[in-house]
Protein backbone atom coordinates (compact mmCIF):
# COMPACT_ATOMS: atom_id res chain seq x y z
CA UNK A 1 0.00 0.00 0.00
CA UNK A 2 1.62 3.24 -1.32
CA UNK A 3 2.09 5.71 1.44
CA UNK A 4 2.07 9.28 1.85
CA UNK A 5 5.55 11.22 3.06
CA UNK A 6 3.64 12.18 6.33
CA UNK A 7 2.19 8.86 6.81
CA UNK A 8 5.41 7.57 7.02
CA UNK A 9 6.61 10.07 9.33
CA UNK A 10 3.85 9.55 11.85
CA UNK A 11 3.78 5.67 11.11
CA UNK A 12 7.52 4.81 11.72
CA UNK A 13 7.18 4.86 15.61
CA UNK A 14 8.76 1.47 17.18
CA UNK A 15 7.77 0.85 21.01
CA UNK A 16 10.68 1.39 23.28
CA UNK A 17 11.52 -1.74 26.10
CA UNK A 18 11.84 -0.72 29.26
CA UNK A 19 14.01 -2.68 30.31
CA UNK A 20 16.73 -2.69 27.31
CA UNK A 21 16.48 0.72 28.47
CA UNK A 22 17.17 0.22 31.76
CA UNK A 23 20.17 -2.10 31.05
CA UNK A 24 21.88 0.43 28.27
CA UNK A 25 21.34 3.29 30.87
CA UNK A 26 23.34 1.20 33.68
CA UNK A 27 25.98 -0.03 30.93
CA UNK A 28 26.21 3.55 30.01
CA UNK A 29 27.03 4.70 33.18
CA UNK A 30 29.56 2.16 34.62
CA UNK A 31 31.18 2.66 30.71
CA UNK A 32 31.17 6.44 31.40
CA UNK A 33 32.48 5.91 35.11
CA UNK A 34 35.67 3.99 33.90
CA UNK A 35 36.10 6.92 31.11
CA UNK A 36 36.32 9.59 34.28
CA UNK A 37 38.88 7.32 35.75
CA UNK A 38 41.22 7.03 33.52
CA UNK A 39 40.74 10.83 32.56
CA UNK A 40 41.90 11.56 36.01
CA UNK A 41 44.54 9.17 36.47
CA UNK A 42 46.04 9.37 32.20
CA UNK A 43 44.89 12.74 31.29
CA UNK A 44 47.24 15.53 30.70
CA UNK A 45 45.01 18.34 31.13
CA UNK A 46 46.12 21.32 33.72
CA UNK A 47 42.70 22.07 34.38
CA UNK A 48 40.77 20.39 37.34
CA UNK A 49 40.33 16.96 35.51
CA UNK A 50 38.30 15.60 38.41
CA UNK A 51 35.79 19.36 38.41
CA UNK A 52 35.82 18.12 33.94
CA UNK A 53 35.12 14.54 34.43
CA UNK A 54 31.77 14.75 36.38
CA UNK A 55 30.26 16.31 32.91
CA UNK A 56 31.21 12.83 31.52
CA UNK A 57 27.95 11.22 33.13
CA UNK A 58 25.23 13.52 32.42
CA UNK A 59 26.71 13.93 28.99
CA UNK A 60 26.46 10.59 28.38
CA UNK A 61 23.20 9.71 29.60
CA UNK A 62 21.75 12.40 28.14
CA UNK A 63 23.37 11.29 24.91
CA UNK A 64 22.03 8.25 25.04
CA UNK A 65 18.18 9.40 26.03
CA UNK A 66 18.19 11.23 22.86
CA UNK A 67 19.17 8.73 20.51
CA UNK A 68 16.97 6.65 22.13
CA UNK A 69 14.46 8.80 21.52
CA UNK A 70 14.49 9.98 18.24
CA UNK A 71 15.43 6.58 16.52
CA UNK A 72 12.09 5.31 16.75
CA UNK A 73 10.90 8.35 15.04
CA UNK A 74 11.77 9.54 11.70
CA UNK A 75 10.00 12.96 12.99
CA UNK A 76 11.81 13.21 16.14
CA UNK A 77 14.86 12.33 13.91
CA UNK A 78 14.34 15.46 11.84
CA UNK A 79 13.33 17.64 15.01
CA UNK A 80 15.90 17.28 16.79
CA UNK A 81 18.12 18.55 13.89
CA UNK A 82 16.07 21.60 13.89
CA UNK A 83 16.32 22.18 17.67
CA UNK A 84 20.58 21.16 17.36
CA UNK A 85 20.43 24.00 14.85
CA UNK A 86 19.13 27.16 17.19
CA UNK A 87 20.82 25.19 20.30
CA UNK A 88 25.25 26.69 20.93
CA UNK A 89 27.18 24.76 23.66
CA UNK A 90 29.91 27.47 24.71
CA UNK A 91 32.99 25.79 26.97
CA UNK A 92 36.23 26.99 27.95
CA UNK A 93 37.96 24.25 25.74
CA UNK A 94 41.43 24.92 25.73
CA UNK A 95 43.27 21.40 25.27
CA UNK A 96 42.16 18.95 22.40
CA UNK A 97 42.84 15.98 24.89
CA UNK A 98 39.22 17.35 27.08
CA UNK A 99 37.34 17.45 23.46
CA UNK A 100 38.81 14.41 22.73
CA UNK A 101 37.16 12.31 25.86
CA UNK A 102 34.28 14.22 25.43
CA UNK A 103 33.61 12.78 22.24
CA UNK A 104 34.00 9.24 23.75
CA UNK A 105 31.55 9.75 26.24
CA UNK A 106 29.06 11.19 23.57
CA UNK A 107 30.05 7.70 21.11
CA UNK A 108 29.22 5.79 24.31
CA UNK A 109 26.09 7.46 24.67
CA UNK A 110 25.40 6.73 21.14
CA UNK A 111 26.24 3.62 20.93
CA UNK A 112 23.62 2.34 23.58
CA UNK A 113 21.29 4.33 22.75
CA UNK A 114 21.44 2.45 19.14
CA UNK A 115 21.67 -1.07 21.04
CA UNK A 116 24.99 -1.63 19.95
CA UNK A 117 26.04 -2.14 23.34
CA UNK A 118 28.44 -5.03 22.52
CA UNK A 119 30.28 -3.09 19.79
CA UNK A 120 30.72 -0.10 22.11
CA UNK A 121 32.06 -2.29 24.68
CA UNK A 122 34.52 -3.59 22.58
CA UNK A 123 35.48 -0.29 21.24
CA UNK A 124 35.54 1.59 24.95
CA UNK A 125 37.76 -1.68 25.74
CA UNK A 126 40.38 -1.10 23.22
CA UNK A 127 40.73 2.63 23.10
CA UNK A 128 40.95 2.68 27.02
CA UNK A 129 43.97 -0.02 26.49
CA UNK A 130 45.45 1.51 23.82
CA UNK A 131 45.15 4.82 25.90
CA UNK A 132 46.49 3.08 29.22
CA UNK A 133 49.56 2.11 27.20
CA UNK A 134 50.72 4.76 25.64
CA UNK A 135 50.36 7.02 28.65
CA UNK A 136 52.37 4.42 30.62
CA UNK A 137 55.42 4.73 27.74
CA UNK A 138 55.27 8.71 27.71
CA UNK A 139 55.04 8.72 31.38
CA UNK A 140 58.63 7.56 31.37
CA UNK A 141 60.05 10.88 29.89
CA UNK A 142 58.52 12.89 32.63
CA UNK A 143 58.48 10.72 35.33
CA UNK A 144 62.04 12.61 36.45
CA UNK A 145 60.39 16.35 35.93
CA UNK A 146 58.73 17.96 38.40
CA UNK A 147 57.19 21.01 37.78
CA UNK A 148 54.95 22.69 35.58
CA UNK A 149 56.70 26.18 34.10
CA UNK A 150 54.37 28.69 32.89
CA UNK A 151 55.64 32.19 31.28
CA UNK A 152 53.29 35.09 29.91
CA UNK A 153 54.97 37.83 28.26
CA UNK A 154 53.17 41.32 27.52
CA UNK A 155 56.09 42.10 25.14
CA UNK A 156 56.53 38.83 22.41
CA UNK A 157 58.76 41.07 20.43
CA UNK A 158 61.44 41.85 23.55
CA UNK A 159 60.74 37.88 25.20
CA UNK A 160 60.89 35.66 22.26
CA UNK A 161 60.42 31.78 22.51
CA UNK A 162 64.14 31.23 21.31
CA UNK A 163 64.86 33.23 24.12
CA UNK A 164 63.20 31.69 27.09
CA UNK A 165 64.03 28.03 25.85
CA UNK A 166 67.74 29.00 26.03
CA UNK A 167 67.21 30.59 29.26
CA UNK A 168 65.39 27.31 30.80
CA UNK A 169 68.25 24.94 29.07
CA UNK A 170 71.13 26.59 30.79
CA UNK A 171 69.53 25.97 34.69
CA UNK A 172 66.87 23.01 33.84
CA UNK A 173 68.40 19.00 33.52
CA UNK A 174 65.23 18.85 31.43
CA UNK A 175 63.13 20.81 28.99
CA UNK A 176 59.90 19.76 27.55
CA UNK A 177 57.90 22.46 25.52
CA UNK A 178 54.13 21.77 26.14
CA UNK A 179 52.19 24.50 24.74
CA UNK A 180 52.71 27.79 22.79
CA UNK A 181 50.23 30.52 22.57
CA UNK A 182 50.94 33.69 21.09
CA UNK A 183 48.80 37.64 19.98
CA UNK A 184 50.09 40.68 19.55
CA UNK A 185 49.66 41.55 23.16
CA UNK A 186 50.48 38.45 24.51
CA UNK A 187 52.39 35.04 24.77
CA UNK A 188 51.90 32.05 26.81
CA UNK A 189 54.15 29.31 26.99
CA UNK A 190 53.87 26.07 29.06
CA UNK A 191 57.11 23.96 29.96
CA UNK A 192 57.70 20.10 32.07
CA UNK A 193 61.17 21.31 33.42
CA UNK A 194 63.37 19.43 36.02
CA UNK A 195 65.18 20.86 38.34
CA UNK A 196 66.72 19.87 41.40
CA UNK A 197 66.71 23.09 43.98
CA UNK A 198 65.15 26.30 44.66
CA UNK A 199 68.79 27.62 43.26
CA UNK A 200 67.75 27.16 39.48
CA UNK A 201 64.31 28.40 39.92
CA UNK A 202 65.54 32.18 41.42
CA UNK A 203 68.60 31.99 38.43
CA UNK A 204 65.02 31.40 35.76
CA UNK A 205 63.31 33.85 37.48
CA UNK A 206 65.96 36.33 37.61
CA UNK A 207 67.04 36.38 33.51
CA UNK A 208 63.90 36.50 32.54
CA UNK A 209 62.65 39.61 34.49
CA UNK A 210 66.01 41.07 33.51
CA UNK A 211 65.12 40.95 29.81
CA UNK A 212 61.57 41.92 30.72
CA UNK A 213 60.30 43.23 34.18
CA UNK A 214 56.67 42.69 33.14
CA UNK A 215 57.30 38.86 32.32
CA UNK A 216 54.91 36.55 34.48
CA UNK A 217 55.98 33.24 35.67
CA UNK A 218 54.27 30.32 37.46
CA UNK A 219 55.78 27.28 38.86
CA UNK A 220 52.99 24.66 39.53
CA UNK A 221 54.69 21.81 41.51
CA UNK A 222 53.96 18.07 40.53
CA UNK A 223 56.03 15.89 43.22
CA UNK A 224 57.78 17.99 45.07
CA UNK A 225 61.56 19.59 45.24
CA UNK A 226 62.88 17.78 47.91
């Protein structure tokens, strides 16, 4: 029988179980709470990864209610690309490593709210080992550093990069360049340096302000000096 566009749009309904529901929701959740724990323990992030990874949850969930939703239902299907396009999620998203484990918590979402609860298992399974490993092999570069080096600079063209990596070479053991930012006004660069007394931080301190008085610095410490 030959059917009319909105026919099929208001025909293509399929009854939801409750308790497939149920079970994805739970599966979802203890998926999700594995993701936050190896966020906090793996992640690099220098934001409050514990504050970041209670989103993980009630993104996921919520992920997962939708697709739920609106696969039963060509309609929905179509609605909810409407509402997505009037709808902007603004976050202070400054590292690709929080969008990327955002992203897996949304796939998990997706994935049981599809019932393809076996596939995302496997999946979360082998992206969380392949994760766990290489963390554990670039662990042992920085498992000797111990602080977290941070240097603004109001005044790029006095302060250059080139500059303050030569500076850091001469009284660090170790150097690792972790992020680079850089305006007109402004640049912000982020080091893993190792040092071994409170000697080598004042000597940093010192030649930098003496090629620029306005320079900001910020030692975060990771395991301690002494």
């Amino acid at each position: 029988m030959e059917q009319t566009f909105g026919e099929f749009l208001t025909s293509s309904e399929v009854n939801i179980s409750i308790l497939g529901f149920i079970l994805n929701l739970t599966f979802s959740a203890l998926l999700v709470s594995v993701l936050s724990w190896i966020y906090n323990k793996y992640g690099n992030s220098f934001s409050n990864r514990k504050s970041f990874s209670k989103n993980f949850l009630l993104i996921t969930m919520t992920t997962m209610l939708i697709i739920t939703i609106v696969k039963s239902s060509l309609a929905l299907s179509l609605g909810l690309v409407g509402a997505l396009s009037i709808i902007r999620f603004r976050s202070a998203i400054k590292e690709p490593e929080e969008l990327a484990y955002l992203f897996l918590a949304i796939a998990i979402g997706l994935g049981f709210g599809a019932n393809q609860g076996v596939i995302t298992l496997i999946a979360f399974a082998i992206i969380s080992l392949i994760v766990i490993i290489t963390k554990k092999y670039s662990q042992k570069f920085h498992e000797n550093q111990n602080l977290h080096l941070t240097i603004q600079n109001t005044d790029p063209h006095k302060l250059g990069i080139e500059t303050i990596i030569n500076i850091l070479q001469k009284q660090c053991d170790a150097v690792d360049l972790l992020r680079f930012d850089e305006t007109n006004e402004l640049m912000e660069i982020s080091f893993m340096v190792e040092t071994q007394n409170l000697t080598q931080l004042t000597k940093i301190k010192e030649s930098l302000q003496k090629l620029n008085k306005n320079v900001k610095i910020t030692f975060m410490d990771n395991k301690g000096l002494f």
